[in-house]
C-alpha atoms as a PDB file:
ATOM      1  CA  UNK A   1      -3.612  19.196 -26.208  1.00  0.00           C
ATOM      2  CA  UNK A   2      -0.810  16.951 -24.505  1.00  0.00           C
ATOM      3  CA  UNK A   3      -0.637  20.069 -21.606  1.00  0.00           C
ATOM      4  CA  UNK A   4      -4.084  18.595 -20.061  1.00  0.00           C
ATOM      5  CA  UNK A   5      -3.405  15.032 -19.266  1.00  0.00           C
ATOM      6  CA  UNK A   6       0.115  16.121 -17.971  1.00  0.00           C
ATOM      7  CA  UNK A   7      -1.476  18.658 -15.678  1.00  0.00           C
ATOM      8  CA  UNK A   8      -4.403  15.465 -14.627  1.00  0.00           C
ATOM      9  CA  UNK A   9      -1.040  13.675 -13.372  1.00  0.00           C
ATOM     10  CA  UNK A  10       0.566  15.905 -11.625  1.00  0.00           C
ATOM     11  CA  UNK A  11      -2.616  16.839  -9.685  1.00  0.00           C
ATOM     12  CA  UNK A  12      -3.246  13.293  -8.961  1.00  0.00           C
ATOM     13  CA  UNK A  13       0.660  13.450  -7.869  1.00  0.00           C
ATOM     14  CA  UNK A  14       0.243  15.832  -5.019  1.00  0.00           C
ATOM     15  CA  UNK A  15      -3.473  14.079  -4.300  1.00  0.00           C
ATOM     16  CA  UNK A  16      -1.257  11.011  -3.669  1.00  0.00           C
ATOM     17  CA  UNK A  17       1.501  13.026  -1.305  1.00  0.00           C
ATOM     18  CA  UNK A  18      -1.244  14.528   0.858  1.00  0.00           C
ATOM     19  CA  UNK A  19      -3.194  11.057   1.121  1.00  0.00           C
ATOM     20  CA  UNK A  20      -0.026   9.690   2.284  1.00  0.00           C
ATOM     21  CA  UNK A  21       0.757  12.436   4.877  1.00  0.00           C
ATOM     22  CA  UNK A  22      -2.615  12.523   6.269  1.00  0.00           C
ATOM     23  CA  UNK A  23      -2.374   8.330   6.147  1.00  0.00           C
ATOM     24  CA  UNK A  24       1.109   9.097   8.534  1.00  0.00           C
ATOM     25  CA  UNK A  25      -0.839  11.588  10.659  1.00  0.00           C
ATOM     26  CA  UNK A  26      -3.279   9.014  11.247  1.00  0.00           C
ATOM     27  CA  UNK A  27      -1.763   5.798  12.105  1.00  0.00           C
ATOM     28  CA  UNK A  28       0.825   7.834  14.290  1.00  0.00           C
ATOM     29  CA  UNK A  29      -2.354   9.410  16.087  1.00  0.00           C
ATOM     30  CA  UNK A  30      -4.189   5.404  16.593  1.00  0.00           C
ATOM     31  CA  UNK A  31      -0.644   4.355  17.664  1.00  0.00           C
ATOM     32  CA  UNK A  32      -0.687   6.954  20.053  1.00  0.00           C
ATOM     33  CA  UNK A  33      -3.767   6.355  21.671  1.00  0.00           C
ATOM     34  CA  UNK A  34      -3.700   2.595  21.742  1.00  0.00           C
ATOM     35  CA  UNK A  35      -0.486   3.023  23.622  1.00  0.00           C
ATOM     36  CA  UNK A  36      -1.957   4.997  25.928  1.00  0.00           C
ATOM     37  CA  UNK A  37      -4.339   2.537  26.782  1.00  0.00           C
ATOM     38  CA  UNK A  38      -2.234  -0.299  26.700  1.00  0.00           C
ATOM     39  CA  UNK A  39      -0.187   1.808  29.422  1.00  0.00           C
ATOM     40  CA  UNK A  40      -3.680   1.959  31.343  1.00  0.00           C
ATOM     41  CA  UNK A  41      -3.633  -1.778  30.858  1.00  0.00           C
ATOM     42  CA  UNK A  42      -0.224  -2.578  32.053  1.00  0.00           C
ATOM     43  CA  UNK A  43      -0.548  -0.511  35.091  1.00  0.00           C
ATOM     44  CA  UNK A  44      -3.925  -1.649  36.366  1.00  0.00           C
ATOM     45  CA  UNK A  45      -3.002  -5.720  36.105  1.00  0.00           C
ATOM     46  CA  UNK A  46       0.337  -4.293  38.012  1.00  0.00           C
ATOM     47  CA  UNK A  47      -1.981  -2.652  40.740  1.00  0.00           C
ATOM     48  CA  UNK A  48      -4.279  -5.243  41.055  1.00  0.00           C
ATOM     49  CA  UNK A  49      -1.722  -7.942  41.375  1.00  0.00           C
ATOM     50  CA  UNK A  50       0.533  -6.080  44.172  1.00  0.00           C
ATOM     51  CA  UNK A  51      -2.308  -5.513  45.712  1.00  0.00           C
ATOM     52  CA  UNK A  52      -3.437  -9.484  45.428  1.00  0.00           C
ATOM     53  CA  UNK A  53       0.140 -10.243  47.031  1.00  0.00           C
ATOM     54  CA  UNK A  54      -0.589  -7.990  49.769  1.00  0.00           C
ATOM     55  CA  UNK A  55      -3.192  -9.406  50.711  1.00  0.00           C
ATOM     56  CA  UNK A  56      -1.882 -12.791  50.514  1.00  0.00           C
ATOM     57  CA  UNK A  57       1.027 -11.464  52.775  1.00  0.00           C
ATOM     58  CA  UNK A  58      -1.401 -10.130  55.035  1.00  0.00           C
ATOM     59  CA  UNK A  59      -2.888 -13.113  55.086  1.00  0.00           C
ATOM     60  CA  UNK A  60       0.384 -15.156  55.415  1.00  0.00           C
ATOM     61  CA  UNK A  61       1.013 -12.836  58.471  1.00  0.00           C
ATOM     62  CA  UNK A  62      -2.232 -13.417  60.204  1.00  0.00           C
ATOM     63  CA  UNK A  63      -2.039 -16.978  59.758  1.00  0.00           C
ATOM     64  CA  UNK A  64       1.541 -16.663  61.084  1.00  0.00           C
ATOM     65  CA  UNK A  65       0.003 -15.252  64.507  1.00  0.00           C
ATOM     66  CA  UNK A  66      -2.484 -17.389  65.066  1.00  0.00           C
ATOM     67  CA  UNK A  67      -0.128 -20.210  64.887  1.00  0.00           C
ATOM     68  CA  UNK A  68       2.178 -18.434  67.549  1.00  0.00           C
ATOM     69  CA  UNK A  69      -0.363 -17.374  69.490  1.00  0.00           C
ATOM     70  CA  UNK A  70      -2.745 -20.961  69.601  1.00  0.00           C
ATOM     71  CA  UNK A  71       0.654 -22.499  70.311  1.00  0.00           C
ATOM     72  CA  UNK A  72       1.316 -19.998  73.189  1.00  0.00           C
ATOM     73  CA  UNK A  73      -1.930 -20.774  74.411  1.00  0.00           C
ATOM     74  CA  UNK A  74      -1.920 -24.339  74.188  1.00  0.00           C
ATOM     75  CA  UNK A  75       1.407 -24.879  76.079  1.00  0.00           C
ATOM     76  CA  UNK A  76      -0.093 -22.174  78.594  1.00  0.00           C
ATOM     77  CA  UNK A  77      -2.557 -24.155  79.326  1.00  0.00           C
ATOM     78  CA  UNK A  78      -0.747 -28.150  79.218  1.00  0.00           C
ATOM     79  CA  UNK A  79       1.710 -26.185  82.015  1.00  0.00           C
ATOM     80  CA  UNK A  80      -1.230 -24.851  83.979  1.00  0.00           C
ATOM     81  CA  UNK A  81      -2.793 -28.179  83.937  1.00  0.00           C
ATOM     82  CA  UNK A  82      -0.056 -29.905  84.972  1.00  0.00           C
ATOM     83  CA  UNK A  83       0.932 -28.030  87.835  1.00  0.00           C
ATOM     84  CA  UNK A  84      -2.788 -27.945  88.886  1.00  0.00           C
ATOM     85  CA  UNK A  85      -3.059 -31.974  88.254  1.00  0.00           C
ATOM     86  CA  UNK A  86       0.211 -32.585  89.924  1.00  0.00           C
ATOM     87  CA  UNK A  87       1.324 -33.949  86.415  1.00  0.00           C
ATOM     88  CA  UNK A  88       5.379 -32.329  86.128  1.00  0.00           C
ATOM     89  CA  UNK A  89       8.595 -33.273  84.760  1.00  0.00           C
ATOM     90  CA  UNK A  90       9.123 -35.234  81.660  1.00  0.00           C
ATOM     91  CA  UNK A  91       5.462 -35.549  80.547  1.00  0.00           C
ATOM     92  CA  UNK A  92       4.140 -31.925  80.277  1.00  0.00           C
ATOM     93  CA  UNK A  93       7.575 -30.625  79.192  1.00  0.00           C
ATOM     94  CA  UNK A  94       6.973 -33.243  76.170  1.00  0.00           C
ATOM     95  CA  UNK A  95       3.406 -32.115  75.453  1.00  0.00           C
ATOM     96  CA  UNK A  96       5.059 -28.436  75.318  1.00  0.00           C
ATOM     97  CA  UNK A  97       7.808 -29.448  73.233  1.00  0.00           C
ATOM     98  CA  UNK A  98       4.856 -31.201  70.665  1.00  0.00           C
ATOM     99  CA  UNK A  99       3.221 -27.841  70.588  1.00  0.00           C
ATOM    100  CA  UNK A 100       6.126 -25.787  69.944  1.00  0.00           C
ATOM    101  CA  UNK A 101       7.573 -28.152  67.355  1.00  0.00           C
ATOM    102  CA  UNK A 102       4.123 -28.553  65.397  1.00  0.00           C
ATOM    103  CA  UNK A 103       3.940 -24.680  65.339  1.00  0.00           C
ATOM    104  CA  UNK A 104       7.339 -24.357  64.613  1.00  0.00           C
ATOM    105  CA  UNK A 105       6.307 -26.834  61.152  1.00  0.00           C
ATOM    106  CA  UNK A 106       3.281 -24.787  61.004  1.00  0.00           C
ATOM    107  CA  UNK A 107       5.441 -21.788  60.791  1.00  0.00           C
ATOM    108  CA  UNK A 108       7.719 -23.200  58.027  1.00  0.00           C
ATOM    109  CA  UNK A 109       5.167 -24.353  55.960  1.00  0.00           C
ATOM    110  CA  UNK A 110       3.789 -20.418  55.962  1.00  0.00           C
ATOM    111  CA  UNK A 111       7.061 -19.326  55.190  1.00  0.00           C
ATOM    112  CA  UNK A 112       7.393 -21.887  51.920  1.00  0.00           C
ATOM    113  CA  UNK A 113       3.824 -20.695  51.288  1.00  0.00           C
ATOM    114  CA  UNK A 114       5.296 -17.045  50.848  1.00  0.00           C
ATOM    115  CA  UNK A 115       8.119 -17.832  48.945  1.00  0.00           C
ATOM    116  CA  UNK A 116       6.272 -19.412  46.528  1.00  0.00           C
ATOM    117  CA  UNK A 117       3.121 -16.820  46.636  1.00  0.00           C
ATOM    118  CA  UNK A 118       6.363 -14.453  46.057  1.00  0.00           C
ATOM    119  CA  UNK A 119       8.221 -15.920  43.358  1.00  0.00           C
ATOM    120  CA  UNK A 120       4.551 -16.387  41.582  1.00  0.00           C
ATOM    121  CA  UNK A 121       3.813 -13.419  41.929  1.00  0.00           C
ATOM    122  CA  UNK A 122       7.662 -12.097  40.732  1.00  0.00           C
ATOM    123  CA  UNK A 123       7.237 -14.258  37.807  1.00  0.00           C
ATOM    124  CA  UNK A 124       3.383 -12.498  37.043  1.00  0.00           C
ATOM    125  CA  UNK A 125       5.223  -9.629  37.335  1.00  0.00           C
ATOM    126  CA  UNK A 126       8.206 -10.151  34.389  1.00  0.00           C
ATOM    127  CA  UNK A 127       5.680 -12.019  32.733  1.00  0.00           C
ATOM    128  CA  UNK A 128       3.188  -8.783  32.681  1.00  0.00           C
ATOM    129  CA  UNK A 129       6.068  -6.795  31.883  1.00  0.00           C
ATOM    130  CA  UNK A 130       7.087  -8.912  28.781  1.00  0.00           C
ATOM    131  CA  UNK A 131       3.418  -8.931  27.580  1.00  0.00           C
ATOM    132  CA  UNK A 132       3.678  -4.942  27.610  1.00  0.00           C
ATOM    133  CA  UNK A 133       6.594  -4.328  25.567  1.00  0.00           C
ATOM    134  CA  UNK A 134       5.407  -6.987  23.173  1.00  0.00           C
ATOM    135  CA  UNK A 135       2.011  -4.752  22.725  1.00  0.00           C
ATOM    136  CA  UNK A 136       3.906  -1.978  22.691  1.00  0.00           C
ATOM    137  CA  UNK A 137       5.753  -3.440  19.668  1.00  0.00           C
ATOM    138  CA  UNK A 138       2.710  -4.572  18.360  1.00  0.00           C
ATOM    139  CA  UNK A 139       1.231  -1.143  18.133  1.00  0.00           C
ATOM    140  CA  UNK A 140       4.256   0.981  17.406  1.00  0.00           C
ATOM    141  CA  UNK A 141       4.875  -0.448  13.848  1.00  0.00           C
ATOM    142  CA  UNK A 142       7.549   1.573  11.473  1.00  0.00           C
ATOM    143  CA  UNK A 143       4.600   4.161   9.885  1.00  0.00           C
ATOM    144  CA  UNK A 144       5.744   4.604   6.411  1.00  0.00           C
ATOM    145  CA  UNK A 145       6.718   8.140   5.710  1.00  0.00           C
ATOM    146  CA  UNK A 146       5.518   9.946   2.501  1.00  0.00           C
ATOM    147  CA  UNK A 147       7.576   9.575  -0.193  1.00  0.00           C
ATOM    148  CA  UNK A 148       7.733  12.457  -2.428  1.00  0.00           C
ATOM    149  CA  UNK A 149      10.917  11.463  -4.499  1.00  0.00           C
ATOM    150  CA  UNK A 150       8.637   7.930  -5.667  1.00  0.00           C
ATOM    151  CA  UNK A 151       5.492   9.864  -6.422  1.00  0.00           C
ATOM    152  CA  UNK A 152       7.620  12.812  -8.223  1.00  0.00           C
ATOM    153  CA  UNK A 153       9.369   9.897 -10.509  1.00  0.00           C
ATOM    154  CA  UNK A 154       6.346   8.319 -10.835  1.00  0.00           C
ATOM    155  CA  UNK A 155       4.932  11.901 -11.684  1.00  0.00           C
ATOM    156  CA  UNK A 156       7.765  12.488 -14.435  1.00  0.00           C
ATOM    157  CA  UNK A 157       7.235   8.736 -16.112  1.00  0.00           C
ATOM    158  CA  UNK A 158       3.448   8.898 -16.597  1.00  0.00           C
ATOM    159  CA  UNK A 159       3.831  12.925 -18.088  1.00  0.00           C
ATOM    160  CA  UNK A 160       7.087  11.569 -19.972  1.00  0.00           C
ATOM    161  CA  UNK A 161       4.807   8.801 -21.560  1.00  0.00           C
ATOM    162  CA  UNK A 162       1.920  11.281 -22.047  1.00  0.00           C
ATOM    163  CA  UNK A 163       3.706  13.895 -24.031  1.00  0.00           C
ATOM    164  CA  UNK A 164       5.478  10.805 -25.603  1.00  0.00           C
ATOM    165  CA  UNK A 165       1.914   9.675 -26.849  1.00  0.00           C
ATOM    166  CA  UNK A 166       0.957  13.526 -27.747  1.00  0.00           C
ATOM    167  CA  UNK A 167       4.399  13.829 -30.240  1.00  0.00           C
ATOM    168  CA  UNK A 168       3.493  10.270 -31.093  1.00  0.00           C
ATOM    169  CA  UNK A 169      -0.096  11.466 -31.976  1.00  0.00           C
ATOM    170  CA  UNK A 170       1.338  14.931 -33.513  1.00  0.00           C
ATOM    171  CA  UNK A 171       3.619  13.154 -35.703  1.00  0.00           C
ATOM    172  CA  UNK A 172       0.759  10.610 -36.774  1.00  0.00           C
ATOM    173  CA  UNK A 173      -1.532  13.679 -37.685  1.00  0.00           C
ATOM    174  CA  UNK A 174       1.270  15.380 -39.518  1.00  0.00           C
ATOM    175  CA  UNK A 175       2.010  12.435 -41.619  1.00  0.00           C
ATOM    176  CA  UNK A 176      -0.788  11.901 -42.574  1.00  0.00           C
ATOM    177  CA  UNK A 177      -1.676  15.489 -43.828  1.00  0.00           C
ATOM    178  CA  UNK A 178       1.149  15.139 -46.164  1.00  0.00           C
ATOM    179  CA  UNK A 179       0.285  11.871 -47.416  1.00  0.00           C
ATOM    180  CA  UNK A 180      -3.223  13.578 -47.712  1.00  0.00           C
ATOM    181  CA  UNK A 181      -1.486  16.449 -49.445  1.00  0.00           C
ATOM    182  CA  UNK A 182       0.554  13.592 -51.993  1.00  0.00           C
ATOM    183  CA  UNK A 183      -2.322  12.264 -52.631  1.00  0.00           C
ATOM    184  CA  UNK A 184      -4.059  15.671 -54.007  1.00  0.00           C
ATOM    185  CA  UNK A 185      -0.810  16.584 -55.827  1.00  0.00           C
ATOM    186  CA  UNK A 186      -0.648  12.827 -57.406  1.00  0.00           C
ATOM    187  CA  UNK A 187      -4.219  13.283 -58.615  1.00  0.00           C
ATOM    188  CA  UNK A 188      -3.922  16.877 -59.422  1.00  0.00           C
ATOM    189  CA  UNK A 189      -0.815  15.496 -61.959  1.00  0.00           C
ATOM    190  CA  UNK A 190      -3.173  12.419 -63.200  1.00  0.00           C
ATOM    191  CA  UNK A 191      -5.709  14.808 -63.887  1.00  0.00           C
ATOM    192  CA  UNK A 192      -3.164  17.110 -65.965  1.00  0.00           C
ATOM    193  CA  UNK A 193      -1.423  13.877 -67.781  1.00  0.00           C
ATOM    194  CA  UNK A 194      -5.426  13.450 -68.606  1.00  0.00           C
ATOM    195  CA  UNK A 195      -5.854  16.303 -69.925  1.00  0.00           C
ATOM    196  CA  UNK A 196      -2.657  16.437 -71.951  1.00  0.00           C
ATOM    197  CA  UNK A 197      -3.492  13.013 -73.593  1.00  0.00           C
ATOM    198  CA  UNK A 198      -7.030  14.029 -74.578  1.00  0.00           C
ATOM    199  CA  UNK A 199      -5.719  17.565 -75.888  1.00  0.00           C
ATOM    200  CA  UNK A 200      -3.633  15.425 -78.129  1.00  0.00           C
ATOM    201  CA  UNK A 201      -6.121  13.115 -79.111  1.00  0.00           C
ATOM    202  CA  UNK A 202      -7.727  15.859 -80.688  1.00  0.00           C
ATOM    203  CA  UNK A 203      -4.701  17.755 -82.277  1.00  0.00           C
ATOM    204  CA  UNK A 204      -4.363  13.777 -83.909  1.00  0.00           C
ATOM    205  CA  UNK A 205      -8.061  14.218 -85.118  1.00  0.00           C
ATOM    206  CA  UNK A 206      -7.493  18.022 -86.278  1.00  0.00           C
ATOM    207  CA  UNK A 207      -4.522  16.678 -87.880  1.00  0.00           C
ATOM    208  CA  UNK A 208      -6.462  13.831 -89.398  1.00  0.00           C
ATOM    209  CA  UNK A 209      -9.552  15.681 -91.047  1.00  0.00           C
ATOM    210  CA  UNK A 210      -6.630  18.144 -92.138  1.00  0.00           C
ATOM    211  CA  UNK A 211      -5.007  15.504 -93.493  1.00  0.00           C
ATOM    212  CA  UNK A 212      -8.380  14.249 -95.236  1.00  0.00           C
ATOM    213  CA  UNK A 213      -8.872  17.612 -96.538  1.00  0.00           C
ATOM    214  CA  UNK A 214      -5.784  18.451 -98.108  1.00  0.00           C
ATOM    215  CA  UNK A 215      -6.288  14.635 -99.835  1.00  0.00           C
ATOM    216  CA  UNK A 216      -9.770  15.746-101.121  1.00  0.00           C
ATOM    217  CA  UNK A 217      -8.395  19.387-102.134  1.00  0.00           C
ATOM    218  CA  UNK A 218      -5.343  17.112-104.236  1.00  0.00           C
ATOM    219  CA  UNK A 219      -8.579  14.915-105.706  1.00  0.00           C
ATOM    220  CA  UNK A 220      -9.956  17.862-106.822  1.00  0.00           C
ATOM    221  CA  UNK A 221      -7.198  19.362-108.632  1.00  0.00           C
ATOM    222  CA  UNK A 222      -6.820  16.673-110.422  1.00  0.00           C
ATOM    223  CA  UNK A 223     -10.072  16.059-111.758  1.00  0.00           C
ATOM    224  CA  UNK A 224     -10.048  19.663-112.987  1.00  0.00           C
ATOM    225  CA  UNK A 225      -6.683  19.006-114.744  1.00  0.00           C
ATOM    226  CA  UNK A 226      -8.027  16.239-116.502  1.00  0.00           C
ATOM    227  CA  UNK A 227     -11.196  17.398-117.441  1.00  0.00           C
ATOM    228  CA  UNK A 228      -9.170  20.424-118.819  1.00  0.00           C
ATOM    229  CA  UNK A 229      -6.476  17.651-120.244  1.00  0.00           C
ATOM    230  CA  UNK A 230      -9.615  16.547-122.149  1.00  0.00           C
ATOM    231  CA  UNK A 231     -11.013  19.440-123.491  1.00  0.00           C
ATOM    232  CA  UNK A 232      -7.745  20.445-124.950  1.00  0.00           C
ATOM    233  CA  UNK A 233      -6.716  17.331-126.583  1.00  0.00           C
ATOM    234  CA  UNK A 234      -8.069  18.071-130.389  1.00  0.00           C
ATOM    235  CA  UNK A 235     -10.750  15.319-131.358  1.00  0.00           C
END
């Protein structure tokens, strides 16, 4: 009887152990993917923002000409002027010396402008490169592993308990067929006590009209013996 539940648990033991592998199997697969597509991620925001800073070098760099080449131009043309106007010495070498010196400030303020564009862009970089391995982290959680030893104790306590509850229910049944069976054998020995008392009952009553008789049978005797007495006495 007990055999059945027992063989219920243990079934629903190994449902458990293959839930929990194909549970594994799963999460490791998702983890899988998503970090696969985090890696898409990562790389495509790296792309796009090397490619942003080269354009803002290539940008930088134009800029960078111009300046050199509109300051070229414009002392070019202050000489050309001057020798043309007559205009020498102190004054056009001045005017040249103002051009080169705002295009050499022009210059220096493009070079701060890609240091900076630079060390933003170094610091999108680590920054990006934090935010990965964080997602990575994220995703990869520890994927609990089946555990066979906790389902097989867990197994062994709930059958333990079951065929506990089956000798529990065995020993209930048997004790109560033999308090069924003292029961019959305590009646069975009222009945016979019964019996015994009413069989003497009437062996008291057999005795008694016995008893009666014999008294009636002594009567009689002695009626005769008198009424013999009588008839002998002379008158």
């Amino acid at each position: 009887m007990c055999s059945i539940p027992i063989a219920l648990t243990i079934a629903s033991g190994v449902a458990q152990y293959g839930s929990q592998v194909q549970a594994a199997k799963a999460q490791a697969q998702a983890q899988q993917q998503a970090s696969r597509f985090e890696l898409q991620r990562h790389q495509h925001a790296m792309t796009t923002a090397r490619h942003k800073e080269a354009q803002e070098d290539a940008a930088l760099a134009v800029e960078a000409g111009k300046g050199h080449k509109e300051a070229d131009e414009a002392i070019a043309t202050t000489a050309t002027a001057g020798e043309e106007g007559g205009v020498g010495g102190s004054a056009v070498g001045l005017s040249m010396a103002d051009f080169a010196r705002a295009n050499a400030e022009y210059q220096s303020m493009l070079v701060l402008q890609e240091k900076m564009s630079d060390t933003a862009s170094l610091l999108s970089f680590e920054g990006g490169g934090i935010q990965y391995q964080q997602n990575m982290l994220n995703i990869n959680q520890p994927i609990d592993s089946p555990n066979p030893l906790g389902i097989l104790l867990n197994v062994a306590q709930t059958g333990m308990g079951q065929y506990q509850a089956g000798q529990t229910r065995a020993m209930q049944r048997e004790s109560m067929g033999l308090q069924r069976s003292l029961n019959a054998s305590q009646l069975a020995t009222s009945r016979a006590q019964l019996s015994l008392t009413q069989a003497g009952s009437r062996n008291q009553l057999a005795n008694l009209d016995l008893l009666r008789a014999q008294t009636g049978t002594e009567r009689s005797r002695a009626a005769l013996f008198d009424a013999r007495r009588i008839q002998i006495t002379p008158r």
